[in-house]
C-alpha atoms as a PDB file:
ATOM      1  CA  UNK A   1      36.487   4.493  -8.596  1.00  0.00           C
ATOM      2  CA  UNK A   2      36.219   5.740  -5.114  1.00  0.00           C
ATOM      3  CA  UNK A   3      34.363   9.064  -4.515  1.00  0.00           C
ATOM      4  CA  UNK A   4      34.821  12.290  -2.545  1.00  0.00           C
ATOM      5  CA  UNK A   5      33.134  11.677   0.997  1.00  0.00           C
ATOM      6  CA  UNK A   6      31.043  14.668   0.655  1.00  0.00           C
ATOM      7  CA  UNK A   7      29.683  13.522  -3.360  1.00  0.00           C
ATOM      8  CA  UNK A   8      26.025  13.319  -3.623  1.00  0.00           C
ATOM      9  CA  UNK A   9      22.974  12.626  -6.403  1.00  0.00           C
ATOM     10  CA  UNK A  10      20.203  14.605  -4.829  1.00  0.00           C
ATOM     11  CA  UNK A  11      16.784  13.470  -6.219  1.00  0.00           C
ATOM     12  CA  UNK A  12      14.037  16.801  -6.830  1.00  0.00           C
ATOM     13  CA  UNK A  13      10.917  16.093  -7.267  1.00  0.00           C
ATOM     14  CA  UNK A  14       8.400  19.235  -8.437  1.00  0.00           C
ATOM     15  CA  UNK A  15      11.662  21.533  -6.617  1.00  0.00           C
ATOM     16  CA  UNK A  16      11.271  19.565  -3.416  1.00  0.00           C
ATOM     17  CA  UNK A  17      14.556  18.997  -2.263  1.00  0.00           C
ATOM     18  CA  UNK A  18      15.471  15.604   0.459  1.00  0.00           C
ATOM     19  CA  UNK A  19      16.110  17.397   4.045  1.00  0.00           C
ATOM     20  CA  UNK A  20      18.797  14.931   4.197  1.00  0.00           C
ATOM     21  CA  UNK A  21      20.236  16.546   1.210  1.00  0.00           C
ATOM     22  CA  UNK A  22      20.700  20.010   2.968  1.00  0.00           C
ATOM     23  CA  UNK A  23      23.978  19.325   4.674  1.00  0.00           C
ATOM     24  CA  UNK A  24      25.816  17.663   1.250  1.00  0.00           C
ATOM     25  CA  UNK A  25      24.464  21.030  -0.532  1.00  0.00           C
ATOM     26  CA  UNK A  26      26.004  23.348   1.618  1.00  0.00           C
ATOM     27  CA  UNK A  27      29.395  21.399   1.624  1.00  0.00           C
ATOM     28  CA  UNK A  28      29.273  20.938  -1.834  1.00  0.00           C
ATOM     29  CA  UNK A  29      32.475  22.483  -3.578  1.00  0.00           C
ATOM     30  CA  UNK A  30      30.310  22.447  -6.698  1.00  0.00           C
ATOM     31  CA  UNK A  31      26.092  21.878  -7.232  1.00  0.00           C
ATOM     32  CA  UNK A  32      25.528  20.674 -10.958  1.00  0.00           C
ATOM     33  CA  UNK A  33      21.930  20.197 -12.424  1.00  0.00           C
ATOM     34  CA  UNK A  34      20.650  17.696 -14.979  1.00  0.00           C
ATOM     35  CA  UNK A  35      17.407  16.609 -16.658  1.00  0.00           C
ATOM     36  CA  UNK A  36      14.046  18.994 -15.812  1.00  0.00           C
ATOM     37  CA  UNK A  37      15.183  20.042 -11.943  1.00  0.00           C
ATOM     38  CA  UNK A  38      15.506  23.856 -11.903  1.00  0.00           C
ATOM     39  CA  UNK A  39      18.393  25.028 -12.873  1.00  0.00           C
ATOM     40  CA  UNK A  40      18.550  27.510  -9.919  1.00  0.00           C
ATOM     41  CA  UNK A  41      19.421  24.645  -8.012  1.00  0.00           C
ATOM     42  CA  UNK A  42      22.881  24.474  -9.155  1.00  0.00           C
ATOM     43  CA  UNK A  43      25.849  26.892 -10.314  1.00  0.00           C
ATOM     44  CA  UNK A  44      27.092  25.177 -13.364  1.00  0.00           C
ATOM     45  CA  UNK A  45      26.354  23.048 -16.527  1.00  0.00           C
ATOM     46  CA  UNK A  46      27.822  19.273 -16.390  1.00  0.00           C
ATOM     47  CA  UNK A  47      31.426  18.798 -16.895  1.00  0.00           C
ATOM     48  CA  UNK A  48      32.809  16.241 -19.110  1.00  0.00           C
ATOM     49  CA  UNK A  49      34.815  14.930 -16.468  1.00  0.00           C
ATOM     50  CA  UNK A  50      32.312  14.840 -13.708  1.00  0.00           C
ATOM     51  CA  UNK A  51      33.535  11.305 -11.959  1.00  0.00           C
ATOM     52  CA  UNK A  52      37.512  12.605 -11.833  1.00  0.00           C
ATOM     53  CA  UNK A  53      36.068  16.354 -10.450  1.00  0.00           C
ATOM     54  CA  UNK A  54      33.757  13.842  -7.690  1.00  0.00           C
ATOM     55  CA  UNK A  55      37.041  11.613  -7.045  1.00  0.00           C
ATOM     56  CA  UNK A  56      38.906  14.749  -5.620  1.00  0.00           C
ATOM     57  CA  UNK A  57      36.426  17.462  -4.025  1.00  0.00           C
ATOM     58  CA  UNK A  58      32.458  17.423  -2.630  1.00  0.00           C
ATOM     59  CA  UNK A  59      30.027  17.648  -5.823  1.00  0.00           C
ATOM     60  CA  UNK A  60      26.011  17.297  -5.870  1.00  0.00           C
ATOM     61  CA  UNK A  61      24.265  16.358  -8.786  1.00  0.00           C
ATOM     62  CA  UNK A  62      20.698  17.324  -8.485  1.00  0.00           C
ATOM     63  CA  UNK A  63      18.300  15.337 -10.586  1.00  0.00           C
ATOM     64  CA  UNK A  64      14.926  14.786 -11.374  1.00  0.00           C
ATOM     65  CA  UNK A  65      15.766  11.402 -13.275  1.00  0.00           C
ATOM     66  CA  UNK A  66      17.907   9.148 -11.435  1.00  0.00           C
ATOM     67  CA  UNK A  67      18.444   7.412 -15.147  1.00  0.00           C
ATOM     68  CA  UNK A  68      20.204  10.375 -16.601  1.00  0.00           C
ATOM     69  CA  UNK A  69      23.824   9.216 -17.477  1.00  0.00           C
ATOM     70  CA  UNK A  70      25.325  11.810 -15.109  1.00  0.00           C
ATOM     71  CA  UNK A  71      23.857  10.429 -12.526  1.00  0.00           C
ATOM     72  CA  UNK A  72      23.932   7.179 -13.366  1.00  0.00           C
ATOM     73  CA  UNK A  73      27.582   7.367 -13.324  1.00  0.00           C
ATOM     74  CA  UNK A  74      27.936   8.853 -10.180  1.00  0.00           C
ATOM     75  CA  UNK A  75      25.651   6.187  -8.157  1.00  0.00           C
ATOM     76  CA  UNK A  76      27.750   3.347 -10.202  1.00  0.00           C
ATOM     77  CA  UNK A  77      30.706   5.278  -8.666  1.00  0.00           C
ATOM     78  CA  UNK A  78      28.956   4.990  -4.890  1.00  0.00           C
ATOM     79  CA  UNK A  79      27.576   7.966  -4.875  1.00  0.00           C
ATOM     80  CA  UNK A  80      24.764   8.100  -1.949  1.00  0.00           C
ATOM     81  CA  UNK A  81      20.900   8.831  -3.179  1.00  0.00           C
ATOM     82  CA  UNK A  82      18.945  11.556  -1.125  1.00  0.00           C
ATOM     83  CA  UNK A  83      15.670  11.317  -2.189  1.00  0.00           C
ATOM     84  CA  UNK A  84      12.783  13.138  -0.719  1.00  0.00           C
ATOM     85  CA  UNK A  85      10.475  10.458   1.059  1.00  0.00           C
ATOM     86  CA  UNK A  86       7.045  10.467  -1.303  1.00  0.00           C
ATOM     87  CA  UNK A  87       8.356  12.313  -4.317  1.00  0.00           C
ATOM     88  CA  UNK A  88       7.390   9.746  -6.287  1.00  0.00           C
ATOM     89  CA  UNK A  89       4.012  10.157  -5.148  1.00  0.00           C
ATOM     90  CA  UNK A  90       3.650  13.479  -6.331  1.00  0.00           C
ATOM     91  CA  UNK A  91       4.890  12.545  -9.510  1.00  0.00           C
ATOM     92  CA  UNK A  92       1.773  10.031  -9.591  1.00  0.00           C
ATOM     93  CA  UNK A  93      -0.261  12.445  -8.643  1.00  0.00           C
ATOM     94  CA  UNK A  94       0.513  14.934 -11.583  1.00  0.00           C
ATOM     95  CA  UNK A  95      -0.231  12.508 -13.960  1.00  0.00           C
ATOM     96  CA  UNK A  96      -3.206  11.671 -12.413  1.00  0.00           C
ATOM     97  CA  UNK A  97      -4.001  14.995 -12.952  1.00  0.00           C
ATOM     98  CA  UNK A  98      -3.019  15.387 -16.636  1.00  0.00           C
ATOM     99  CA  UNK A  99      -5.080  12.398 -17.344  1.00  0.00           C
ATOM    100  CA  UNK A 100      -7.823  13.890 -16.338  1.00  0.00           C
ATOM    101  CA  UNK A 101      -7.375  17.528 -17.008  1.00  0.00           C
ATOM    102  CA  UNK A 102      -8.899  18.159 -20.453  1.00  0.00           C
ATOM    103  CA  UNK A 103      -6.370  17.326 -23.530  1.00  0.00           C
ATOM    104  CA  UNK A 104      -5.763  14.191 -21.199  1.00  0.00           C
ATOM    105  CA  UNK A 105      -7.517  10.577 -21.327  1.00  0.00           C
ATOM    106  CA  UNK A 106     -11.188  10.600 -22.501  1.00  0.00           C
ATOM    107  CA  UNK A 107     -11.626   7.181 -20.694  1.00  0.00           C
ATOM    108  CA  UNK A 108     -10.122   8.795 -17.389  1.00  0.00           C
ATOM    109  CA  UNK A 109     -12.127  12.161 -17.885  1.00  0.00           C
ATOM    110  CA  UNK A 110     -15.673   9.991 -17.921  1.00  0.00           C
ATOM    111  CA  UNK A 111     -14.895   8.014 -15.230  1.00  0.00           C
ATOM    112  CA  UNK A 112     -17.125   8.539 -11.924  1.00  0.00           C
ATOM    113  CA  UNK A 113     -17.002   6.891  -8.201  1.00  0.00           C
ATOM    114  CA  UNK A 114     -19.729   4.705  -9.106  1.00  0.00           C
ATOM    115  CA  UNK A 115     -17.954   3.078 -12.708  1.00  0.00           C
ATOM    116  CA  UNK A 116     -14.332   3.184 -10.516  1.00  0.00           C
ATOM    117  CA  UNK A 117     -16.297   0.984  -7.608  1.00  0.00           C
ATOM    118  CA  UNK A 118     -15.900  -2.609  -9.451  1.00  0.00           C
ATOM    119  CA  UNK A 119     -11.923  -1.927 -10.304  1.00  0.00           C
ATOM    120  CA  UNK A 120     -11.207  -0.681  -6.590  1.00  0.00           C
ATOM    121  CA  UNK A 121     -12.332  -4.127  -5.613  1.00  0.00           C
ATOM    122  CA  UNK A 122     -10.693  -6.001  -7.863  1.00  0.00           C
ATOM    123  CA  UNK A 123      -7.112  -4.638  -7.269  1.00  0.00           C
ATOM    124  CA  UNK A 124      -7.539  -4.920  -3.742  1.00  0.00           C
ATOM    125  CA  UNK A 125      -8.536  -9.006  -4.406  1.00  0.00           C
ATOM    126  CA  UNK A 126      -4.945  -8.643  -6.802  1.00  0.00           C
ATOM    127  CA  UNK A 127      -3.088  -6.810  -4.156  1.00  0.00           C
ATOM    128  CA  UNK A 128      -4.352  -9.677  -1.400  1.00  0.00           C
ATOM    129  CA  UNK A 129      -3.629 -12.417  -4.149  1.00  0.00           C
ATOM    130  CA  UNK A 130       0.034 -10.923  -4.102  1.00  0.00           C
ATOM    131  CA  UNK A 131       0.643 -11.301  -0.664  1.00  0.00           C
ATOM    132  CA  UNK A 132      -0.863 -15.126  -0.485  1.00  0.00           C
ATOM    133  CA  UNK A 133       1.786 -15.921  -3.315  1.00  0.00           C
ATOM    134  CA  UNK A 134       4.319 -13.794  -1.561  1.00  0.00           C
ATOM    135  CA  UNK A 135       5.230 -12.428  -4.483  1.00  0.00           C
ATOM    136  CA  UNK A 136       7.531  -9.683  -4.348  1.00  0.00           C
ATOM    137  CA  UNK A 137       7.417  -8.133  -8.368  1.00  0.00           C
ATOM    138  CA  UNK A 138       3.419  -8.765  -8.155  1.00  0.00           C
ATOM    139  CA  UNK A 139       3.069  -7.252  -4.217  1.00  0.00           C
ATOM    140  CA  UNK A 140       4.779  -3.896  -5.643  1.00  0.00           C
ATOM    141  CA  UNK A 141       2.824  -3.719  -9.005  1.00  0.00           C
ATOM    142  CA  UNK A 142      -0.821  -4.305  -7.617  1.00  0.00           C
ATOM    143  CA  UNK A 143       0.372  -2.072  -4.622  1.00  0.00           C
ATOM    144  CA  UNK A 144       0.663   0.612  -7.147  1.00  0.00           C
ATOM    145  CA  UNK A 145      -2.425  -0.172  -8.691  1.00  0.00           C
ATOM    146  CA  UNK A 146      -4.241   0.235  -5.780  1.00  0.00           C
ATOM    147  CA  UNK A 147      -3.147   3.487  -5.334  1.00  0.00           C
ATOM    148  CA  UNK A 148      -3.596   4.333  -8.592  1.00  0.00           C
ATOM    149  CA  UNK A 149      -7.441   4.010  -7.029  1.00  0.00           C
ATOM    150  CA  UNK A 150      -6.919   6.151  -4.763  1.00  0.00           C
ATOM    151  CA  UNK A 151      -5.126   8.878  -6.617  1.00  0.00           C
ATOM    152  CA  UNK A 152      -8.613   8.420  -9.140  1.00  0.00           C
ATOM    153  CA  UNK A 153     -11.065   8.816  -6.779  1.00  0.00           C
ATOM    154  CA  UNK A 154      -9.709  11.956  -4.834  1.00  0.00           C
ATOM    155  CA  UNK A 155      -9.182  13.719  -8.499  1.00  0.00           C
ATOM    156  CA  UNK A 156     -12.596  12.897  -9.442  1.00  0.00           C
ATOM    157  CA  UNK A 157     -13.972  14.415  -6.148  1.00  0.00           C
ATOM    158  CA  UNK A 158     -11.844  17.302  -6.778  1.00  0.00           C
ATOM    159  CA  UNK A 159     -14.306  18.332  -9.685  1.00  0.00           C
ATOM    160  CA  UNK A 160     -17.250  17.695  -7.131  1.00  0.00           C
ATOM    161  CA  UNK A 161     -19.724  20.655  -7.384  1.00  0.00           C
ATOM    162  CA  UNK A 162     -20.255  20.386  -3.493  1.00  0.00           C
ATOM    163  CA  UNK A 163     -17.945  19.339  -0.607  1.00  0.00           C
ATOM    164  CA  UNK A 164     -15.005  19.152  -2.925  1.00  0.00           C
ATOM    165  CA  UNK A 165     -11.480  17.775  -1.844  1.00  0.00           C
ATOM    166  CA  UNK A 166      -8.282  17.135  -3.170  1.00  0.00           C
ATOM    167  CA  UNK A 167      -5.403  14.662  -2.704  1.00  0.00           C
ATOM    168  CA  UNK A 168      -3.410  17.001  -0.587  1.00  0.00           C
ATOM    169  CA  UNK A 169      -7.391  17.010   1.839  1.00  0.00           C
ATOM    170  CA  UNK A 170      -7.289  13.290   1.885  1.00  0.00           C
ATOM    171  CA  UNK A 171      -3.334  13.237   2.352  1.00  0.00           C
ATOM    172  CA  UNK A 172      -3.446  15.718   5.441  1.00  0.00           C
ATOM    173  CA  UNK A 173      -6.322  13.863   7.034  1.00  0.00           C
ATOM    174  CA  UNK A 174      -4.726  10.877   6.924  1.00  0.00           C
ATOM    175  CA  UNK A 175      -1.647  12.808   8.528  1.00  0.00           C
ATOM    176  CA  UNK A 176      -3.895  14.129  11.154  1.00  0.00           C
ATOM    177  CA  UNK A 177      -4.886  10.622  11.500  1.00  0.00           C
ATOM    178  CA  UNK A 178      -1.999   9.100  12.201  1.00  0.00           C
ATOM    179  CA  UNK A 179      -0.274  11.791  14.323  1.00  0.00           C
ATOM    180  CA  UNK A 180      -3.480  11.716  16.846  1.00  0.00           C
ATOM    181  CA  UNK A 181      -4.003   8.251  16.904  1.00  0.00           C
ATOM    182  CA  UNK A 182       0.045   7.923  18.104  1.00  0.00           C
ATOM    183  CA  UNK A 183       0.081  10.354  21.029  1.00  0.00           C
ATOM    184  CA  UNK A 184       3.609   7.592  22.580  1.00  0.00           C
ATOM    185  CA  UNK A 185       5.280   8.380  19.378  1.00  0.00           C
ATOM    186  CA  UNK A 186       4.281  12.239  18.592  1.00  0.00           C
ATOM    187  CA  UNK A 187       3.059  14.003  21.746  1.00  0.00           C
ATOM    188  CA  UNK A 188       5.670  12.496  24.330  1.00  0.00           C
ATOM    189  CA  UNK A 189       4.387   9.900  25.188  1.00  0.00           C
ATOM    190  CA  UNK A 190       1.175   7.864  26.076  1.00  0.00           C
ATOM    191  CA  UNK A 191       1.086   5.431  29.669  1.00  0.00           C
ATOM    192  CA  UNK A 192      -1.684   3.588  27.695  1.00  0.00           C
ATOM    193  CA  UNK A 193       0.474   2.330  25.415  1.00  0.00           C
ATOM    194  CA  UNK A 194       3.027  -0.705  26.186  1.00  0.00           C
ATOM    195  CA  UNK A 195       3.284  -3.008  23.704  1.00  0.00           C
ATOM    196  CA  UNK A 196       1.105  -3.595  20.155  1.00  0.00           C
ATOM    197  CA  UNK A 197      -1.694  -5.178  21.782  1.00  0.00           C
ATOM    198  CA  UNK A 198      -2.057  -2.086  23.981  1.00  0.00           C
ATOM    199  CA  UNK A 199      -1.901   0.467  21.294  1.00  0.00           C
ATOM    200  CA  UNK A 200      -4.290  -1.524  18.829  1.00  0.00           C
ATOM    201  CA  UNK A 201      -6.871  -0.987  21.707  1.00  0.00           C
ATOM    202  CA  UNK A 202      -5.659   2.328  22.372  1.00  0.00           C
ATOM    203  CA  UNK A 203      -6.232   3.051  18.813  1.00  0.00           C
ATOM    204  CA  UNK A 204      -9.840   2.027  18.747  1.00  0.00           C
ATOM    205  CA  UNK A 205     -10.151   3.626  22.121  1.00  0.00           C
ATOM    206  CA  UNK A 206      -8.924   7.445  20.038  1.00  0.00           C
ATOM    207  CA  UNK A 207     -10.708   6.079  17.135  1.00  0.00           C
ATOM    208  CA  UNK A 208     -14.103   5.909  18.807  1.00  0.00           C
ATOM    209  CA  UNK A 209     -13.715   8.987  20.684  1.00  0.00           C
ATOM    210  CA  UNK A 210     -12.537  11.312  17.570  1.00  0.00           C
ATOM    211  CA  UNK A 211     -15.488  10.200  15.467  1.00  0.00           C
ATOM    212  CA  UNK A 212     -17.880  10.460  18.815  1.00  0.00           C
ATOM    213  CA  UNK A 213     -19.659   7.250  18.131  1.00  0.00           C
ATOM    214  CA  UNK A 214     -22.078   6.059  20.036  1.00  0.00           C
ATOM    215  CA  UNK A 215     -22.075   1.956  19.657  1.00  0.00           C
ATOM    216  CA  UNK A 216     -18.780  -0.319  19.653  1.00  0.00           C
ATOM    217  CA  UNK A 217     -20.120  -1.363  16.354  1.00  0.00           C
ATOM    218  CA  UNK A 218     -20.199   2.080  14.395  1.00  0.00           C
ATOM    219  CA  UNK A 219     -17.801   1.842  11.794  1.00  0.00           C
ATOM    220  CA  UNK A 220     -17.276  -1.482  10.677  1.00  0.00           C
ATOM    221  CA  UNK A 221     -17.951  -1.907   7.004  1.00  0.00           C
ATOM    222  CA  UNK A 222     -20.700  -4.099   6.989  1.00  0.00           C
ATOM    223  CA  UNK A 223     -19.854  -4.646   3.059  1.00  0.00           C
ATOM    224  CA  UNK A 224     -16.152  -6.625   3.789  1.00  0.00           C
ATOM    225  CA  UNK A 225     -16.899 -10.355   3.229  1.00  0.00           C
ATOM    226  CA  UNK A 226     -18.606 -12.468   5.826  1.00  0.00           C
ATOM    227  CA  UNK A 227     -15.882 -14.212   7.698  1.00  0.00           C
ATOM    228  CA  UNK A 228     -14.452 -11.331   7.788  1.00  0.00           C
ATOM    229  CA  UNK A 229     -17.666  -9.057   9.032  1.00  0.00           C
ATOM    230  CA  UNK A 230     -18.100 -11.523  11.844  1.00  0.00           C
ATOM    231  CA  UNK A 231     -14.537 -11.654  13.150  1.00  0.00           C
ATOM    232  CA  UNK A 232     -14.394  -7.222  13.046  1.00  0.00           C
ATOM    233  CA  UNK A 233     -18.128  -7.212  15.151  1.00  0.00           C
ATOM    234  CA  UNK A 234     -16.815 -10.140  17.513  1.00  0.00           C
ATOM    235  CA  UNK A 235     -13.596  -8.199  18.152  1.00  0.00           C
ATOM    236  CA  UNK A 236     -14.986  -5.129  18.504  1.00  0.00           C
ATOM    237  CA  UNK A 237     -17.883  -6.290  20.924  1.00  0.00           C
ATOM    238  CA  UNK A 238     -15.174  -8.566  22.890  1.00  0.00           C
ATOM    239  CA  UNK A 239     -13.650  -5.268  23.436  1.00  0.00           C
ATOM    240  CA  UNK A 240     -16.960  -3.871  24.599  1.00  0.00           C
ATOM    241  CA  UNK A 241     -16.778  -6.421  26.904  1.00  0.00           C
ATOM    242  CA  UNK A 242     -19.668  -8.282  25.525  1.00  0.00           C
ATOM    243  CA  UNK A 243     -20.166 -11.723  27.029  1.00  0.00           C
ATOM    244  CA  UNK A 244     -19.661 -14.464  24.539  1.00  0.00           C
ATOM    245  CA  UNK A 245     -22.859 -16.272  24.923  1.00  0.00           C
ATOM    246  CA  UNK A 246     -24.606 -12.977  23.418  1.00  0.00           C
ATOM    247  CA  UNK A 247     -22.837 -13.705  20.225  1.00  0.00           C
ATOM    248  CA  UNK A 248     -24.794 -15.190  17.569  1.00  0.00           C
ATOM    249  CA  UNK A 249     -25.848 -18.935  17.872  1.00  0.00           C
ATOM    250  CA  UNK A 250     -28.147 -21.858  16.626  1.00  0.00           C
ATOM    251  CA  UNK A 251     -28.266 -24.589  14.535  1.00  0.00           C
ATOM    252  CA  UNK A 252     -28.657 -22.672  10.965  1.00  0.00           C
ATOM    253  CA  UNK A 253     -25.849 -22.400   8.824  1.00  0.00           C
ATOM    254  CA  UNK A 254     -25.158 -18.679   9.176  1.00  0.00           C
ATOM    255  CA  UNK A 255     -25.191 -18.647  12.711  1.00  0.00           C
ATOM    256  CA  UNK A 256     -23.084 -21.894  13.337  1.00  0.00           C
ATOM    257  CA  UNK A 257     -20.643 -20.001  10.458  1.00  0.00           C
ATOM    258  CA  UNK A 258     -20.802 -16.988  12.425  1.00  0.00           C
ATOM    259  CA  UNK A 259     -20.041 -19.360  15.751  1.00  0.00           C
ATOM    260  CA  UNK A 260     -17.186 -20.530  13.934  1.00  0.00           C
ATOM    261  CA  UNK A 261     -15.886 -17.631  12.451  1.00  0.00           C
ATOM    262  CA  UNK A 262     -16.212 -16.047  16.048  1.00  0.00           C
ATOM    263  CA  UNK A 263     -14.298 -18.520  17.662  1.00  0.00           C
ATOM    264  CA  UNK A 264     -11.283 -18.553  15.333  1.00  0.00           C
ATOM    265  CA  UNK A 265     -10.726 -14.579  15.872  1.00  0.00           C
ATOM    266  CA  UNK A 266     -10.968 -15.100  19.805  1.00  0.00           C
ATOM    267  CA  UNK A 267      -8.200 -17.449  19.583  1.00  0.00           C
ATOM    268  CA  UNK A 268      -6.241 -14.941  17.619  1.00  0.00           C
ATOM    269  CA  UNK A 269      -6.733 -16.226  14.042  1.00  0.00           C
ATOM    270  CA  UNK A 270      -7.761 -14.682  11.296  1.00  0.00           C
ATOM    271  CA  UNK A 271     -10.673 -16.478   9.940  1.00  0.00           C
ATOM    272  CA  UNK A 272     -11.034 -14.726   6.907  1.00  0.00           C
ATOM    273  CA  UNK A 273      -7.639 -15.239   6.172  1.00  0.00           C
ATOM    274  CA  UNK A 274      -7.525 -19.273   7.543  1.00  0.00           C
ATOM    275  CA  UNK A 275     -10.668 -19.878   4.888  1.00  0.00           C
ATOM    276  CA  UNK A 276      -8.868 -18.285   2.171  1.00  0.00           C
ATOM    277  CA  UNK A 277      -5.931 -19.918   2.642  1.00  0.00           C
ATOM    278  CA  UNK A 278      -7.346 -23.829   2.522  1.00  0.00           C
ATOM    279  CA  UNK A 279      -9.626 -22.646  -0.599  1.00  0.00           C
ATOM    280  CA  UNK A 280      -6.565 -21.886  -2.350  1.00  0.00           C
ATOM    281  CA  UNK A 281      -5.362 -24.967  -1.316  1.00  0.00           C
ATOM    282  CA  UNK A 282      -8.140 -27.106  -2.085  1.00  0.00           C
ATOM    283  CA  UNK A 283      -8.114 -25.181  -5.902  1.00  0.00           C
ATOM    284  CA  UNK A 284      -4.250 -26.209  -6.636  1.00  0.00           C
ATOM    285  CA  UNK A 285      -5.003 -29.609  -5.396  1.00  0.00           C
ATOM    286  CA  UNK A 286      -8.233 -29.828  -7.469  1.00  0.00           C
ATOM    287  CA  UNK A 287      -5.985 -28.502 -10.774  1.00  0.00           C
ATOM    288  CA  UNK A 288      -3.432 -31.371  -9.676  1.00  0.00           C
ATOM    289  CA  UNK A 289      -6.003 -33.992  -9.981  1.00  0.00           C
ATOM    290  CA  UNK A 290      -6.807 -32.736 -13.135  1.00  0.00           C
ATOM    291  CA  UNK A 291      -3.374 -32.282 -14.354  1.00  0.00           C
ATOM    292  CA  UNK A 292      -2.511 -36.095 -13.746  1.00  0.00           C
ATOM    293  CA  UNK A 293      -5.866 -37.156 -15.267  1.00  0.00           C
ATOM    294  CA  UNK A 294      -5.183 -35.542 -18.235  1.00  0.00           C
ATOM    295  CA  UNK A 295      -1.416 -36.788 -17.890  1.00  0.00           C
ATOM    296  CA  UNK A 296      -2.801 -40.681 -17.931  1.00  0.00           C
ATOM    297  CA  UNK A 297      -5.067 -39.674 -21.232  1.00  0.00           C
ATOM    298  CA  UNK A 298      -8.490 -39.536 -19.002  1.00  0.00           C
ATOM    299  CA  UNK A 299     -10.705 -36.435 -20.092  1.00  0.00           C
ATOM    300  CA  UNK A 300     -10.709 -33.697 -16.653  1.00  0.00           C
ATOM    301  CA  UNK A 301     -13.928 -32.949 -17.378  1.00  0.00           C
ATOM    302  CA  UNK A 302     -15.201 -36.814 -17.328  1.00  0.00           C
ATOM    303  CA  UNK A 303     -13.795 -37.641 -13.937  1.00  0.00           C
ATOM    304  CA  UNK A 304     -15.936 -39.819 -11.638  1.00  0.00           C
ATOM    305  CA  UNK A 305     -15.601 -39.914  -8.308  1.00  0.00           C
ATOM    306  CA  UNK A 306     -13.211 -43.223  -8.003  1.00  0.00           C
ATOM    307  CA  UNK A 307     -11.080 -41.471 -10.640  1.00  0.00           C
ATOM    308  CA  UNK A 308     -11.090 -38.379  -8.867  1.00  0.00           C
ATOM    309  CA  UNK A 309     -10.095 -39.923  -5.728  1.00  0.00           C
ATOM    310  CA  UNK A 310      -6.942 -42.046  -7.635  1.00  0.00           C
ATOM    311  CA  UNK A 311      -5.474 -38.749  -8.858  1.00  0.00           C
ATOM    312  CA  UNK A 312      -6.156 -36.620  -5.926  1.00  0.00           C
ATOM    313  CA  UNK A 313      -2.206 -35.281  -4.686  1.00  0.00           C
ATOM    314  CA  UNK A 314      -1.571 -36.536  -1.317  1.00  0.00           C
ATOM    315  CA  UNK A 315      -0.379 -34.715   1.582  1.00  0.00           C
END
């Protein structure tokens, strides 16, 4: 059934409405209202016959469910979605909230930085997982847990007894952030800036001038994995314009991993991402081995080295 040009679901979220959804609303012959959005938002209760009313003249829906049957029908029917960019984010965030709030979770409402620490970690490891499988349904769900972390953390340090903030603090910094640190897309324009390899060093450039540090190594999280840790301090001394000899060297292991780890990120790899990759490769082809072992009667966990080498999955 073919709609009304100017028919529209408009999706509220805590009375935000979409900007895009201004111009449908004001062309709207008639503004209905379903579910918990405010009723002040609209002029009339539901009709019956909502989809023939949409098929001849503008109507707007405005929803804070996009499963309630009205407007379920109407996006069925084609009906465009204007949905305010984020609202599901406050939505997160008020739970959040309630969870915490007393009357909420007990389990939540104990929680500290400190006991969150070890489950931050682990989702991030879940989220990275995700993307090595490129896994679409598991990307999403651990992207959500991750900021499930985040939503945590800034609640808890909402209740801090000094130097308090809020999600809306650590959402407008990060605003201020981004804005600043993008002078060629918000302030007109920025001659620095050509291409993405010019405005990742123009970023570090704003980066170390905002937080007014004093070494080309101030900042970098000296807790991220190794590989990792070596390729960040080689980058950021190679932009310091450190010679490469002055990088570490010598016949122990960490500095001949360090050598190596240095030399894949001046080529333009990612070494932290290279070593993860062949680990995961050499684990599925160690579970292969295994698998056919076990296949041919031969106990996994009995396997010399000629049988490991007959079952090994080649290339």
């Amino acid at each position: 059934m073919s709609q009304h040009p100017g028919t529209a679901v408009v999706l509220v979220s805590a009375a935000t409405v979409p900007a895009t959804a201004l111009a449908p609303l004001r062309a709207a012959k008639r503004v209905y209202v379903t579910g918990g959005a405010d009723p002040a938002l609209g002029d009339a209760p539901v009709p019956d016959n909502l989809l023939d009313e949409a098929a001849t003249a503008a109507v707007v829906l405005v929803t804070d469910d996009l499963g309630d049957p009205a407007a379920a029908a109407l996006i069925a029917a084609g009906a465009p979605v204007h949905r305010t960019p984020g609202a599901g984010l406050v939505a997160a965030a008020q739970v959040m909230d309630t969870l915490r709030s007393p009357g909420g979770c007990p389990w939540d409402a104990e929680q500290t930085h400190e006991s969150l620490r070890q489950y931050l970690v682990e989702e991030c490891f879940e989220l990275l997982e995700a993307i090595d499988d490129g896994d679409r349904v598991a990307l999403r769900e651990e992207l959500g847990d991750v900021l499930l972390q985040v939503l945590f953390h800034a609640r808890v340090a909402q209740e801090h007894d000094t130097e308090a903030f809020s999600v809306d603090d650590v959402a407008g910094d990060l605003v201020a952030k981004l804005v600043g640190r993008h002078p060629h897309v918000f302030a007109g324009g920025d001659p620095a800036v050509r291409d993405a390899a010019s405005q990742e060093h123009r970023w570090e450039e704003l980066k170390q001038r905002e937080k007014r540090r004093e070494s080309s190594v101030d900042g970098v999280a000296t807790g991220q994995p190794a590989a990792a840790l070596a390729a960040k301090l080689t980058q950021r001394t190679a932009r310091a314009g450190l010679p490469p000899d002055l990088l570490p060297h010598g016949d122990d292991y960490g500095s001949r991993l360090f050598a190596l780890a240095a030399e894949a990120k001046l080529a333009g790899h990612d070494p932290e991402g290279d070593l993860r990759a062949v680990a995961r490769a050499f684990a599925a082809a160690v579970r292969a081995a295994e698998a056919a072992a076990r296949a041919e009667g031969i106990d996994s966990a009995r396997m010399d080295h000629a049988t490991w080498r007959a079952h090994w999955p080649t290339r």
